[in-house]
Structure formats: C-alpha cells, structure tokens
ModelCIF file with pLDDT and N, C-alpha, C, O atoms, coordinates in Angstrom:
data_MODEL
#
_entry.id   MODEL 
#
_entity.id                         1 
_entity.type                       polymer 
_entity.pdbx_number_of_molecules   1 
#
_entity_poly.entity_id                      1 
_entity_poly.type                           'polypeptide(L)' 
_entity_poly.nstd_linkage                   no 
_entity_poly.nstd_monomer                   no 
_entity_poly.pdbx_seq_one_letter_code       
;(UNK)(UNK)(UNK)(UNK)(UNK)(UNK)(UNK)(UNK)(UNK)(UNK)(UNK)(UNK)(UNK)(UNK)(UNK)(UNK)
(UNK)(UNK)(UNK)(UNK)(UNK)(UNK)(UNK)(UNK)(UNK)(UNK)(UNK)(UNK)(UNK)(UNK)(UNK)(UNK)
(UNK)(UNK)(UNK)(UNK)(UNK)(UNK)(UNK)(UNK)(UNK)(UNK)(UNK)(UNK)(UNK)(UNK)(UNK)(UNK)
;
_entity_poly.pdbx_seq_one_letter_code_can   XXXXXXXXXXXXXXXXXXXXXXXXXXXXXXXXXXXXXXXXXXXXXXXX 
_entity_poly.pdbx_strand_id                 A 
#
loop_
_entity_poly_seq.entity_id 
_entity_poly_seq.num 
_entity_poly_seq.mon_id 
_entity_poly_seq.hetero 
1 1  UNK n 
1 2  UNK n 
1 3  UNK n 
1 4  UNK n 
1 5  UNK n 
1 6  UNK n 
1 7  UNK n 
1 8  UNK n 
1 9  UNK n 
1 10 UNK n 
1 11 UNK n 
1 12 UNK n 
1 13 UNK n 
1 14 UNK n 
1 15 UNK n 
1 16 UNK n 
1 17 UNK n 
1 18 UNK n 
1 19 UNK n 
1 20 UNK n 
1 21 UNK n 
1 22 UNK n 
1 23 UNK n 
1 24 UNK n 
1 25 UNK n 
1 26 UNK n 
1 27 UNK n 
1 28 UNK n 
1 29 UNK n 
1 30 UNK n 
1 31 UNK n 
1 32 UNK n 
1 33 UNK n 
1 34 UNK n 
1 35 UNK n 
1 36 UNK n 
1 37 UNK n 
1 38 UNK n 
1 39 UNK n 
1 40 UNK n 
1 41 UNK n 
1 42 UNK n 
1 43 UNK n 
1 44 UNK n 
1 45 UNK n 
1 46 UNK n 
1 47 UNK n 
1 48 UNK n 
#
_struct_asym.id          A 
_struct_asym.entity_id   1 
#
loop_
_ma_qa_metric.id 
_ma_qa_metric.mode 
_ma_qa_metric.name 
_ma_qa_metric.software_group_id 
_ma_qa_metric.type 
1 global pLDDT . pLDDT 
2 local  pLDDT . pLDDT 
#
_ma_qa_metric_global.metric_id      1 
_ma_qa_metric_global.metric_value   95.85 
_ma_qa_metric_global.model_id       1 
_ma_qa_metric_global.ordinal_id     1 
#
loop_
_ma_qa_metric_local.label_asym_id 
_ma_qa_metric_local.label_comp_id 
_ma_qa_metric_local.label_seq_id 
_ma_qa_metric_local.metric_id 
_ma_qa_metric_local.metric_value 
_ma_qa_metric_local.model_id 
_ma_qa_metric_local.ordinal_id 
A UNK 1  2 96.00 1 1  
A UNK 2  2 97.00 1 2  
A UNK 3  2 97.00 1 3  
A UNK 4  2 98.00 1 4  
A UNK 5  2 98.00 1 5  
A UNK 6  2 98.00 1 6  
A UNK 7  2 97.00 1 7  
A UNK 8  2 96.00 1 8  
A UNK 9  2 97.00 1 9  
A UNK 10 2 98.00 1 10 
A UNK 11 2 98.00 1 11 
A UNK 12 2 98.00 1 12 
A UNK 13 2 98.00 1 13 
A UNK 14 2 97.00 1 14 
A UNK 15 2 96.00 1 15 
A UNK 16 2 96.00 1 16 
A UNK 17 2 96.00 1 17 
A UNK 18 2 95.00 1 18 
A UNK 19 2 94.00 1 19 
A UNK 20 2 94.00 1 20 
A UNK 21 2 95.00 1 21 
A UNK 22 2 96.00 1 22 
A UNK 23 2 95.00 1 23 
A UNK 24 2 94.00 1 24 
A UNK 25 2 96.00 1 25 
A UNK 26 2 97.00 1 26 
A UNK 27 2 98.00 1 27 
A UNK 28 2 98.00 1 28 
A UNK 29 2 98.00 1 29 
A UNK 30 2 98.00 1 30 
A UNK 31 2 97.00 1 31 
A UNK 32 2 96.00 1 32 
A UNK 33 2 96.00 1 33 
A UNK 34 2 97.00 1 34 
A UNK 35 2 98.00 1 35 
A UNK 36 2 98.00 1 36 
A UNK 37 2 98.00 1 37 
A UNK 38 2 97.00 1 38 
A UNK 39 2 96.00 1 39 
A UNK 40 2 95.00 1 40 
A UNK 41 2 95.00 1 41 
A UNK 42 2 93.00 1 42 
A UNK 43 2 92.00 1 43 
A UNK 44 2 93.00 1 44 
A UNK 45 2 92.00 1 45 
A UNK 46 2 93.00 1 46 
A UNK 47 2 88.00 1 47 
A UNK 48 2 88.00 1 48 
#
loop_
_atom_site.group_PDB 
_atom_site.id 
_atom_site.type_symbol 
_atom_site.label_atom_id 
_atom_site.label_alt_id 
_atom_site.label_comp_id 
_atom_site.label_asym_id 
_atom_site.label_entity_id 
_atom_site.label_seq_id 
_atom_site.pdbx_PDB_ins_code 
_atom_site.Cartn_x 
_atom_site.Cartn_y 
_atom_site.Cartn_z 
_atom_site.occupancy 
_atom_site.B_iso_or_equiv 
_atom_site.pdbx_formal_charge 
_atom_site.auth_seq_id 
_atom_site.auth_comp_id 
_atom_site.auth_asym_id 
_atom_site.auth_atom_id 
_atom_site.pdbx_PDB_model_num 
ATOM 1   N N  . UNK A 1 1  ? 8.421   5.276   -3.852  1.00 96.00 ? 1  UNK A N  1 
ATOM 2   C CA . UNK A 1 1  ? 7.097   5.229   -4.469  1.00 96.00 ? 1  UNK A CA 1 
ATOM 3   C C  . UNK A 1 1  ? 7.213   4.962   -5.963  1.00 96.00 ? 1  UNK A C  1 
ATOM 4   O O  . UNK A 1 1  ? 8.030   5.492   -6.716  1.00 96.00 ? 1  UNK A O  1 
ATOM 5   N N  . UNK A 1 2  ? 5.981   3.772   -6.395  1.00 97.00 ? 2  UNK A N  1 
ATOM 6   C CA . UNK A 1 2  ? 6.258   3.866   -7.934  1.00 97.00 ? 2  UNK A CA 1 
ATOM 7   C C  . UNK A 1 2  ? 4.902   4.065   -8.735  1.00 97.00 ? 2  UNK A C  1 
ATOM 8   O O  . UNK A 1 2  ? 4.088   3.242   -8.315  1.00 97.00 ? 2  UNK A O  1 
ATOM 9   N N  . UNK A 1 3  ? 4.393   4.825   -9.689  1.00 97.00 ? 3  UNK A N  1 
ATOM 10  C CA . UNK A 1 3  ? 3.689   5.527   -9.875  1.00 97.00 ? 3  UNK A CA 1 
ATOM 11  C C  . UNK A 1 3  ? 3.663   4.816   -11.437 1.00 97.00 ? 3  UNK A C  1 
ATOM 12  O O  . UNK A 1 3  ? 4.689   4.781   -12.116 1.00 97.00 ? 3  UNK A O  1 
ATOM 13  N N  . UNK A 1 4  ? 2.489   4.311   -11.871 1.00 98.00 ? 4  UNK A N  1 
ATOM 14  C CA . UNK A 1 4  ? 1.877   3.844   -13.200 1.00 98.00 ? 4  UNK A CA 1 
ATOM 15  C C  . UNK A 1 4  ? 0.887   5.075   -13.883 1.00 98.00 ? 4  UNK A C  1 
ATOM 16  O O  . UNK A 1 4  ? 0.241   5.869   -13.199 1.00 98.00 ? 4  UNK A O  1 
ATOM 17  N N  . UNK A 1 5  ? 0.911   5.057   -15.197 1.00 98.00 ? 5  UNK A N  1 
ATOM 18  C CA . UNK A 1 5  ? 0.062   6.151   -15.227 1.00 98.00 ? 5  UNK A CA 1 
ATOM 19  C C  . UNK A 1 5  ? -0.971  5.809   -17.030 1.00 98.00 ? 5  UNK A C  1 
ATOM 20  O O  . UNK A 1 5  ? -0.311  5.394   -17.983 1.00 98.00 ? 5  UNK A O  1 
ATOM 21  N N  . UNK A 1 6  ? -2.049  5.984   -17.148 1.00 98.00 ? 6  UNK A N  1 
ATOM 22  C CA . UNK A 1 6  ? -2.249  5.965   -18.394 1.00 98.00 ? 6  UNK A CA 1 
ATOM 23  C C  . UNK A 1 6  ? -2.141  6.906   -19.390 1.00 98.00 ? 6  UNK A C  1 
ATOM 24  O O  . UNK A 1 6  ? -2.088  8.041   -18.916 1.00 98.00 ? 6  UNK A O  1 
ATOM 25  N N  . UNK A 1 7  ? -2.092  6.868   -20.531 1.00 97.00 ? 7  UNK A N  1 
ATOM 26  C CA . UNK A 1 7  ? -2.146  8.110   -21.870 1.00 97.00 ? 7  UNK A CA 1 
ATOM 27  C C  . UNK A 1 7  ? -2.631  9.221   -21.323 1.00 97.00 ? 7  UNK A C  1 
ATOM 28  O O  . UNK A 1 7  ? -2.049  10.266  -21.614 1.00 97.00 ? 7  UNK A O  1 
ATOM 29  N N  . UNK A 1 8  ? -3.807  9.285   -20.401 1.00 96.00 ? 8  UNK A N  1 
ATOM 30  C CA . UNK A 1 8  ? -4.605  10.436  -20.918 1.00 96.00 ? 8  UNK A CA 1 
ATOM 31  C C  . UNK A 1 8  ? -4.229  11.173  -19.010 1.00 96.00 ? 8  UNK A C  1 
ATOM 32  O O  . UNK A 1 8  ? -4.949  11.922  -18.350 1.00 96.00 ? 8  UNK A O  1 
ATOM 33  N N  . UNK A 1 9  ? -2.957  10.610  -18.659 1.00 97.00 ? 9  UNK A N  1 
ATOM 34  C CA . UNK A 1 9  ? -2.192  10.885  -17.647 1.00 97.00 ? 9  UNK A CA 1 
ATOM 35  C C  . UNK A 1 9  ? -3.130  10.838  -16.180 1.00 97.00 ? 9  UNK A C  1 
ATOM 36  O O  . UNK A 1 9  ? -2.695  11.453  -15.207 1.00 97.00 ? 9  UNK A O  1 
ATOM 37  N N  . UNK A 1 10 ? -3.872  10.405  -16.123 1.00 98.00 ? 10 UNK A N  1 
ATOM 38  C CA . UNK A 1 10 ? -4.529  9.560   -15.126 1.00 98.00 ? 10 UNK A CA 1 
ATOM 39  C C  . UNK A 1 10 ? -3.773  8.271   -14.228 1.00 98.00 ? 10 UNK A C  1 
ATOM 40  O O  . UNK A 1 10 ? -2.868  7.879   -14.966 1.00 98.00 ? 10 UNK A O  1 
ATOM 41  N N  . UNK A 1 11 ? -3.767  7.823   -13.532 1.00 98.00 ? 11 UNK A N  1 
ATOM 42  C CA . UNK A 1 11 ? -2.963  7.032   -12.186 1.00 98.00 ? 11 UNK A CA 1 
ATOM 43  C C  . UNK A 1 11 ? -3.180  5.951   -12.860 1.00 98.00 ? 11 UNK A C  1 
ATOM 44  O O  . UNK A 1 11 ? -4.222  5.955   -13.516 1.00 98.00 ? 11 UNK A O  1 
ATOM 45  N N  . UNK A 1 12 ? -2.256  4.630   -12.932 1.00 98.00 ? 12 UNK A N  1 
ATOM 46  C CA . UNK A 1 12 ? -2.959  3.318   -12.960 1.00 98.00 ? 12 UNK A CA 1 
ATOM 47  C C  . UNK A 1 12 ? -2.978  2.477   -11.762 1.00 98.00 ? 12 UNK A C  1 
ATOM 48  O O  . UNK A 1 12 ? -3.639  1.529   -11.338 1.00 98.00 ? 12 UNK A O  1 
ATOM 49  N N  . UNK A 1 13 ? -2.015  3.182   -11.392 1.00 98.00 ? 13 UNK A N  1 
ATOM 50  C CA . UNK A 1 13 ? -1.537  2.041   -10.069 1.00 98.00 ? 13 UNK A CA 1 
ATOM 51  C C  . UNK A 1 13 ? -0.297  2.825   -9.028  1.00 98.00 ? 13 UNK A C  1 
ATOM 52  O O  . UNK A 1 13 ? 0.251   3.837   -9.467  1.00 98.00 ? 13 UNK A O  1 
ATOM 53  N N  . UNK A 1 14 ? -0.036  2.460   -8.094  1.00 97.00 ? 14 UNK A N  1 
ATOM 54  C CA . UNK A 1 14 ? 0.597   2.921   -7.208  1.00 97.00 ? 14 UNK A CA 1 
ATOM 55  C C  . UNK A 1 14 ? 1.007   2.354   -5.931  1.00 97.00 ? 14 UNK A C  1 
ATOM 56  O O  . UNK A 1 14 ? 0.354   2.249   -4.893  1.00 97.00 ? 14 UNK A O  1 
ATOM 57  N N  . UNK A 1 15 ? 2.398   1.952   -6.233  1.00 96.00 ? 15 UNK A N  1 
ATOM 58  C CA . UNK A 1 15 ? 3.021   1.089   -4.548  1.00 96.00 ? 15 UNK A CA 1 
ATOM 59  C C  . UNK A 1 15 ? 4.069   1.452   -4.105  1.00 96.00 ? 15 UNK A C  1 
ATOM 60  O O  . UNK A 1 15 ? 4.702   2.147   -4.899  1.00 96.00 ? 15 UNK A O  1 
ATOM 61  N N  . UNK A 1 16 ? 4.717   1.216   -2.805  1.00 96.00 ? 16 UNK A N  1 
ATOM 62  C CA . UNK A 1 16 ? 6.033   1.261   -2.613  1.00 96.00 ? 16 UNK A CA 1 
ATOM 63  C C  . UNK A 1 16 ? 6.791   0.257   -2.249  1.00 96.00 ? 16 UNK A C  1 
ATOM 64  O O  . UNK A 1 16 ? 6.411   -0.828  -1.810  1.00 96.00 ? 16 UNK A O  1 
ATOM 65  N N  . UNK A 1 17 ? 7.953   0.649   -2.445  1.00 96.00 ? 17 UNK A N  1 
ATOM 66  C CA . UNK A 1 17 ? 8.811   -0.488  -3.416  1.00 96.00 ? 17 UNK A CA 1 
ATOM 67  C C  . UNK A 1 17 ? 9.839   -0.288  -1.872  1.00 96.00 ? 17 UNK A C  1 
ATOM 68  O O  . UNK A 1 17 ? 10.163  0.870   -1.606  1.00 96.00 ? 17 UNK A O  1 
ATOM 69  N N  . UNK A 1 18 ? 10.227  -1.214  -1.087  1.00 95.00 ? 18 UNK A N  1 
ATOM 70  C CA . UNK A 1 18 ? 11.711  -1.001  -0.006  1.00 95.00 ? 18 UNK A CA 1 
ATOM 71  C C  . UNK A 1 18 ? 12.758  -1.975  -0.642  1.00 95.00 ? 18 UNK A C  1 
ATOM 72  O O  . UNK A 1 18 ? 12.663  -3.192  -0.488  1.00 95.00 ? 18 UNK A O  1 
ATOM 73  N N  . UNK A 1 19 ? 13.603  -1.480  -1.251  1.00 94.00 ? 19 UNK A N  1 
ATOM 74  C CA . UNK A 1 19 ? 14.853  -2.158  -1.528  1.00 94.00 ? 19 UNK A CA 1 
ATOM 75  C C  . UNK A 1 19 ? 14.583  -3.133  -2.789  1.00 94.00 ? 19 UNK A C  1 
ATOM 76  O O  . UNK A 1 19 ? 15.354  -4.091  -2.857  1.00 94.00 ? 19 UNK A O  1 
ATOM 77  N N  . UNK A 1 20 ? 13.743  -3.042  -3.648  1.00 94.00 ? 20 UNK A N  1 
ATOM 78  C CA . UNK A 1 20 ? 13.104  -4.189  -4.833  1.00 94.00 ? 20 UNK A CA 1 
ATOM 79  C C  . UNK A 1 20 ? 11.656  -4.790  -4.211  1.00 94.00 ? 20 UNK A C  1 
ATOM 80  O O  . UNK A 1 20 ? 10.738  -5.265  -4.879  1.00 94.00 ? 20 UNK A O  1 
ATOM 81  N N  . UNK A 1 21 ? 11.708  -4.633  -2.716  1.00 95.00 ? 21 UNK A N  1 
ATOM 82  C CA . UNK A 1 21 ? 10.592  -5.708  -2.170  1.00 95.00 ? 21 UNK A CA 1 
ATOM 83  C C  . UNK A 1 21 ? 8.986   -4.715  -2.183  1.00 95.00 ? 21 UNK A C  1 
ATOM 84  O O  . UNK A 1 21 ? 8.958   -3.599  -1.665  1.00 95.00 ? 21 UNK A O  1 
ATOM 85  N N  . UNK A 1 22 ? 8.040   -5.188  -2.689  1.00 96.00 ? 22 UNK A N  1 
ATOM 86  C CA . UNK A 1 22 ? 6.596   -4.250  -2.432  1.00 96.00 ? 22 UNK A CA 1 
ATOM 87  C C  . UNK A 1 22 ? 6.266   -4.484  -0.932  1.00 96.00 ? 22 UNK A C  1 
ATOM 88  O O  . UNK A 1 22 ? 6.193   -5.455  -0.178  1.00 96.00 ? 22 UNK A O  1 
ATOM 89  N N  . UNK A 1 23 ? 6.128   -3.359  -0.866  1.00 95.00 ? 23 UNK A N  1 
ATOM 90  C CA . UNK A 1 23 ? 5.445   -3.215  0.265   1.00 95.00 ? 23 UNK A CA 1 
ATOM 91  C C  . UNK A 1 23 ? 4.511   -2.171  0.923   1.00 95.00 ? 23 UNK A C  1 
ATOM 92  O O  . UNK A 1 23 ? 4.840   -1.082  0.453   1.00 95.00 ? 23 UNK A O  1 
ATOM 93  N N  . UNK A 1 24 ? 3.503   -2.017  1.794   1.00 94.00 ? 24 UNK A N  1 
ATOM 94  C CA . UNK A 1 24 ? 2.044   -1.082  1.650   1.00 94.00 ? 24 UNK A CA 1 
ATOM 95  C C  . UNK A 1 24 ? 0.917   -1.426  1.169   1.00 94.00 ? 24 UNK A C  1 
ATOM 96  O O  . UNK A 1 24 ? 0.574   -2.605  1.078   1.00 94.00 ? 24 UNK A O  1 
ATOM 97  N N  . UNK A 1 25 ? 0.226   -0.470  0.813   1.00 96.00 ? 25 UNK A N  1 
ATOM 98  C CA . UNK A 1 25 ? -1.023  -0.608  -0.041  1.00 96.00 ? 25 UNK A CA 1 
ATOM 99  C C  . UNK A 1 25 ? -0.938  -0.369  -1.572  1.00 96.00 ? 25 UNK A C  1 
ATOM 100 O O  . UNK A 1 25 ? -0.686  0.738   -2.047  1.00 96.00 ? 25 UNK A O  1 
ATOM 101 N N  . UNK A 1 26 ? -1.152  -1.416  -2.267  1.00 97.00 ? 26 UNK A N  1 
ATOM 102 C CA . UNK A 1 26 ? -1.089  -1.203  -3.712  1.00 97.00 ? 26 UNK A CA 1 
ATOM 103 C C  . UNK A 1 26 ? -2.595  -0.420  -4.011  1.00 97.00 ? 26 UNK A C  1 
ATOM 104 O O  . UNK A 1 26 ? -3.633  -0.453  -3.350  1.00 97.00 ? 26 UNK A O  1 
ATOM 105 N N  . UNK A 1 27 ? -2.373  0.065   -4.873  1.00 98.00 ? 27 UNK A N  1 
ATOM 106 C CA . UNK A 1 27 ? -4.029  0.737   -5.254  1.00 98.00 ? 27 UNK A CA 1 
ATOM 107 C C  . UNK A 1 27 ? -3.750  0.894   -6.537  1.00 98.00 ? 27 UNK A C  1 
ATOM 108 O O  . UNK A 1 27 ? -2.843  1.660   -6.862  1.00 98.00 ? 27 UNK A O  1 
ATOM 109 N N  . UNK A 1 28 ? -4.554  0.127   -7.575  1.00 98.00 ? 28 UNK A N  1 
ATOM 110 C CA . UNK A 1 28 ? -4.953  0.172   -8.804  1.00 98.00 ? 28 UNK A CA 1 
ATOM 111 C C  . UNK A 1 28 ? -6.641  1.425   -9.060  1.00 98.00 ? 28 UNK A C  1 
ATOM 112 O O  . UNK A 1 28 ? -7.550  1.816   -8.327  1.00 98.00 ? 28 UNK A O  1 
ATOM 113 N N  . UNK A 1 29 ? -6.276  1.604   -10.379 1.00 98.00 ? 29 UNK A N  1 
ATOM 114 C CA . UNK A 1 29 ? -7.270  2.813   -11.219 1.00 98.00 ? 29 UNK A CA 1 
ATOM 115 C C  . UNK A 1 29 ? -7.848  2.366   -11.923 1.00 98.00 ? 29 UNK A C  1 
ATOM 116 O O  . UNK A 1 29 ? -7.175  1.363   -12.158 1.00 98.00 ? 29 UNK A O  1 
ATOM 117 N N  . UNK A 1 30 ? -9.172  2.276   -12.889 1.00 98.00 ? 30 UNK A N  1 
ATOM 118 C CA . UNK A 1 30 ? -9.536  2.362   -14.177 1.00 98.00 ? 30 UNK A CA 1 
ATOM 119 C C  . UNK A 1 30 ? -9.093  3.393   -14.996 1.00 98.00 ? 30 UNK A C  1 
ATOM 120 O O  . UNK A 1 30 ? -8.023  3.526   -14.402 1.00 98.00 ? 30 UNK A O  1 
ATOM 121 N N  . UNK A 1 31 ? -9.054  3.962   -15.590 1.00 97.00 ? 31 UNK A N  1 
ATOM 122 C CA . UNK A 1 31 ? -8.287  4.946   -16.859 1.00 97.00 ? 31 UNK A CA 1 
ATOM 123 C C  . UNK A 1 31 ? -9.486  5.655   -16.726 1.00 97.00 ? 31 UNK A C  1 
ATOM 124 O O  . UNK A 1 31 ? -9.222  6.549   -17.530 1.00 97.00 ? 31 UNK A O  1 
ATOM 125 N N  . UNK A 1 32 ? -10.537 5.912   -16.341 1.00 96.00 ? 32 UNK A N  1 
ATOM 126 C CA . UNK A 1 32 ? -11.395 7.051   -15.838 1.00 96.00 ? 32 UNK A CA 1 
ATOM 127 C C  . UNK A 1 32 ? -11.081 7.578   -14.719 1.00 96.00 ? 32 UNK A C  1 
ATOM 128 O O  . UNK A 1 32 ? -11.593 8.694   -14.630 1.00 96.00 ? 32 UNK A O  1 
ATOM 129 N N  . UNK A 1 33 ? -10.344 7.233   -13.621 1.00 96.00 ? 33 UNK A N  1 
ATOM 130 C CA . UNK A 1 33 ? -10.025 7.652   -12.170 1.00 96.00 ? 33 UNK A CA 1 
ATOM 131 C C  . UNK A 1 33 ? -10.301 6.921   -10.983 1.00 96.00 ? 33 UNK A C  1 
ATOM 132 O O  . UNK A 1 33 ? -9.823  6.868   -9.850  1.00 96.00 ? 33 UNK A O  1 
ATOM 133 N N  . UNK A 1 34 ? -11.418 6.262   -11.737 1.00 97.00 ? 34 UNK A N  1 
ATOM 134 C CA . UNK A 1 34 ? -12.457 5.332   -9.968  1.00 97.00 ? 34 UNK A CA 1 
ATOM 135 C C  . UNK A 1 34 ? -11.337 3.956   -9.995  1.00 97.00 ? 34 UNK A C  1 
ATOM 136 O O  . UNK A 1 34 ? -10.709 3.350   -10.863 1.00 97.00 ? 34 UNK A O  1 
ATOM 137 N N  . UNK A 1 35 ? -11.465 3.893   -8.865  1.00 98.00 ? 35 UNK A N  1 
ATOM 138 C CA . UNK A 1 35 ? -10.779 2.967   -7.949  1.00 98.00 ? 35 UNK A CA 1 
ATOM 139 C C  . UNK A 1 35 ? -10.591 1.344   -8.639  1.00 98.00 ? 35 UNK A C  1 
ATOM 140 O O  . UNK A 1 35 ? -11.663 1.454   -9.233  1.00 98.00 ? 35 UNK A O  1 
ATOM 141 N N  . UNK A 1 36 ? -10.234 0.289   -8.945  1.00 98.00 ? 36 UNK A N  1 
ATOM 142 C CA . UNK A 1 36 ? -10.261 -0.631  -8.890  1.00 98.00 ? 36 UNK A CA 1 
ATOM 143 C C  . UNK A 1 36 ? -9.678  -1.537  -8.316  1.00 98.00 ? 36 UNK A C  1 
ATOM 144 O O  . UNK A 1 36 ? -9.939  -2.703  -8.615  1.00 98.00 ? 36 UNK A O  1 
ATOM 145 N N  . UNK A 1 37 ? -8.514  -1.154  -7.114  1.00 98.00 ? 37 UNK A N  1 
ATOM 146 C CA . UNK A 1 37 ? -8.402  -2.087  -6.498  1.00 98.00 ? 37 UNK A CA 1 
ATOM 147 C C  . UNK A 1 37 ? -7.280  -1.735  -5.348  1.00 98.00 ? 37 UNK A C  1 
ATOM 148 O O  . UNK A 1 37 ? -6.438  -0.842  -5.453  1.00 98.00 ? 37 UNK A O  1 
ATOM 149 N N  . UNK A 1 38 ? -7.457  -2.691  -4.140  1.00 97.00 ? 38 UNK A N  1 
ATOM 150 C CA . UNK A 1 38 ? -6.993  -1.940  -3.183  1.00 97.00 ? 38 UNK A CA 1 
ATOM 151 C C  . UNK A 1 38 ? -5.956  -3.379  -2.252  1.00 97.00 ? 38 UNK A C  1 
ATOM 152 O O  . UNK A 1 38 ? -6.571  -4.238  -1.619  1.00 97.00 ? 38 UNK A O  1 
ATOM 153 N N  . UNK A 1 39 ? -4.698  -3.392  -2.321  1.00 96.00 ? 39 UNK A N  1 
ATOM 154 C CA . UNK A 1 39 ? -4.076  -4.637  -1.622  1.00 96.00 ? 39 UNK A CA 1 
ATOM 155 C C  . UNK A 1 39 ? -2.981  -4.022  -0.723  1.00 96.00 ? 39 UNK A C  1 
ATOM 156 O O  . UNK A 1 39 ? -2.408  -2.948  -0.910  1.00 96.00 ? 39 UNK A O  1 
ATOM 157 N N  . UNK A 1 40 ? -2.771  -5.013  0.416   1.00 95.00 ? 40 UNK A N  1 
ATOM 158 C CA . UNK A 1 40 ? -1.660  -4.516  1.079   1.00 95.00 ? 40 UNK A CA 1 
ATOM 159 C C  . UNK A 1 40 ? -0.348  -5.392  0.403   1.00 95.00 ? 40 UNK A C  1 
ATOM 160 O O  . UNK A 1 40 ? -0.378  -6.297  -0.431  1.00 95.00 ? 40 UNK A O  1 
ATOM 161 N N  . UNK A 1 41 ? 0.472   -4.942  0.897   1.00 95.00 ? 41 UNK A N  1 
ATOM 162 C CA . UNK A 1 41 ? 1.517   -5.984  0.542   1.00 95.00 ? 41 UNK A CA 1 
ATOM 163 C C  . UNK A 1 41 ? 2.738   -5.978  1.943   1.00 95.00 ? 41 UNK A C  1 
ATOM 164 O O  . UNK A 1 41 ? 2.702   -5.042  2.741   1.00 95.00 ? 41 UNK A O  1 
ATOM 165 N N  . UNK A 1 42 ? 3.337   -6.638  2.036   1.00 93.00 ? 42 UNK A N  1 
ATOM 166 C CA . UNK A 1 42 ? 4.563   -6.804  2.913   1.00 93.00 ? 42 UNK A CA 1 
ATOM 167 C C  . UNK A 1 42 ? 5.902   -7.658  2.377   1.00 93.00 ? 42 UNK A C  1 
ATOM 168 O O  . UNK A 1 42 ? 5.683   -8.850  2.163   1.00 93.00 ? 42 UNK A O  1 
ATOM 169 N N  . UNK A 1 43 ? 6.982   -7.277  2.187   1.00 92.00 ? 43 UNK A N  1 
ATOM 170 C CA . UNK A 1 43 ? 7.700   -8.261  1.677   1.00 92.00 ? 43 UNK A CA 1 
ATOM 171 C C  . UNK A 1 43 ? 7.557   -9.009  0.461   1.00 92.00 ? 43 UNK A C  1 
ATOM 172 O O  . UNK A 1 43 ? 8.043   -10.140 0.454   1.00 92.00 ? 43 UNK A O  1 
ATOM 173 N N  . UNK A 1 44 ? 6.828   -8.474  -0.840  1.00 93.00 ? 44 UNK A N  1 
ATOM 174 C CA . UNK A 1 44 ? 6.338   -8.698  -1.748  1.00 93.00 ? 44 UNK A CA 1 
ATOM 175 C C  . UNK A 1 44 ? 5.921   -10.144 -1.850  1.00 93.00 ? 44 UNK A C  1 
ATOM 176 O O  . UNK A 1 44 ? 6.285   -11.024 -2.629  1.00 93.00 ? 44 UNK A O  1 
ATOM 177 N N  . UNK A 1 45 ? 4.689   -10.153 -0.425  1.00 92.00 ? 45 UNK A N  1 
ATOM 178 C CA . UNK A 1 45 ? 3.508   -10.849 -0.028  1.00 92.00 ? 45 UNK A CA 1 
ATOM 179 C C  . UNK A 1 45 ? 2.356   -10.210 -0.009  1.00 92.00 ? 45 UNK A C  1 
ATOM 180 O O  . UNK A 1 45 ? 2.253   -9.106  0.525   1.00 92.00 ? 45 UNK A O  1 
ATOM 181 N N  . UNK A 1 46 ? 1.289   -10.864 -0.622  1.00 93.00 ? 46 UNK A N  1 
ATOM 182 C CA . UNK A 1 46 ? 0.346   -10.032 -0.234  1.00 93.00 ? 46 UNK A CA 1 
ATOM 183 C C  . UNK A 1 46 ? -0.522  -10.583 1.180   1.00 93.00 ? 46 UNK A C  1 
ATOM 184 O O  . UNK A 1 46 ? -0.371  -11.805 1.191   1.00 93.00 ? 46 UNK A O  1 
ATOM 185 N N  . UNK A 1 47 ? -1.227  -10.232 2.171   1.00 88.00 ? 47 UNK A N  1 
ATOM 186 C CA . UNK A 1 47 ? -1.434  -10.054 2.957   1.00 88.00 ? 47 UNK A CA 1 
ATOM 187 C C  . UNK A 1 47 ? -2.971  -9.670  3.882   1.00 88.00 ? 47 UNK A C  1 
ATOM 188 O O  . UNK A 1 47 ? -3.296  -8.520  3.586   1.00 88.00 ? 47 UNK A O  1 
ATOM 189 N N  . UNK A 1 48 ? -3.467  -9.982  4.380   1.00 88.00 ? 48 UNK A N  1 
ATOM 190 C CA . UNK A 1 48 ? -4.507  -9.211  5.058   1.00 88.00 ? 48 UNK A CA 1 
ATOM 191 C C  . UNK A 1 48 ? -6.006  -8.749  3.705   1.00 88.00 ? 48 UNK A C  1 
ATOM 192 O O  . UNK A 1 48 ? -6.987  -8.100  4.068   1.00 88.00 ? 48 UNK A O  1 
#
C-alpha cells in the first residue's frame, strides 16, 4: 500500500503497488477529505 498525504495530514491519494506495477483502486482526496477520484488499475493500466 502507498499512502499520499497533505500538510494538514489528511489522505491525498492511495494505491497498491505489486512489485513496482499499480494495481486496485486508486482513490484520490481534496485536502478537505471529500473524495475526488476513484480508478481501478491492473498492471499499471488503467481499466474499467
């Protein structure tokens, strides 16, 4: 798992990583908390 985060220690982003390659659901933050964005990935493809 790799974990982005802003100053005010809030999430920015969040994926997992197999061997260098992304893969899962990426999910991005605004620096307030709400959601901005939601991707799958496979094989550091994105997908679906």
């Amino acid at each position: 798992n790799a974990i982005w985060y802003y100053k005010n220690g809030n999430i920015k982003a969040s994926l997992f990583y197999r061997m260098g390659s992304k893969n899962g659901v990426m999910k991005t933050y605004y620096e307030n908390g709400s959601l901005e964005s939601e991707q799958k990935w496979n094989n550091n493809h994105r997908y679906g």
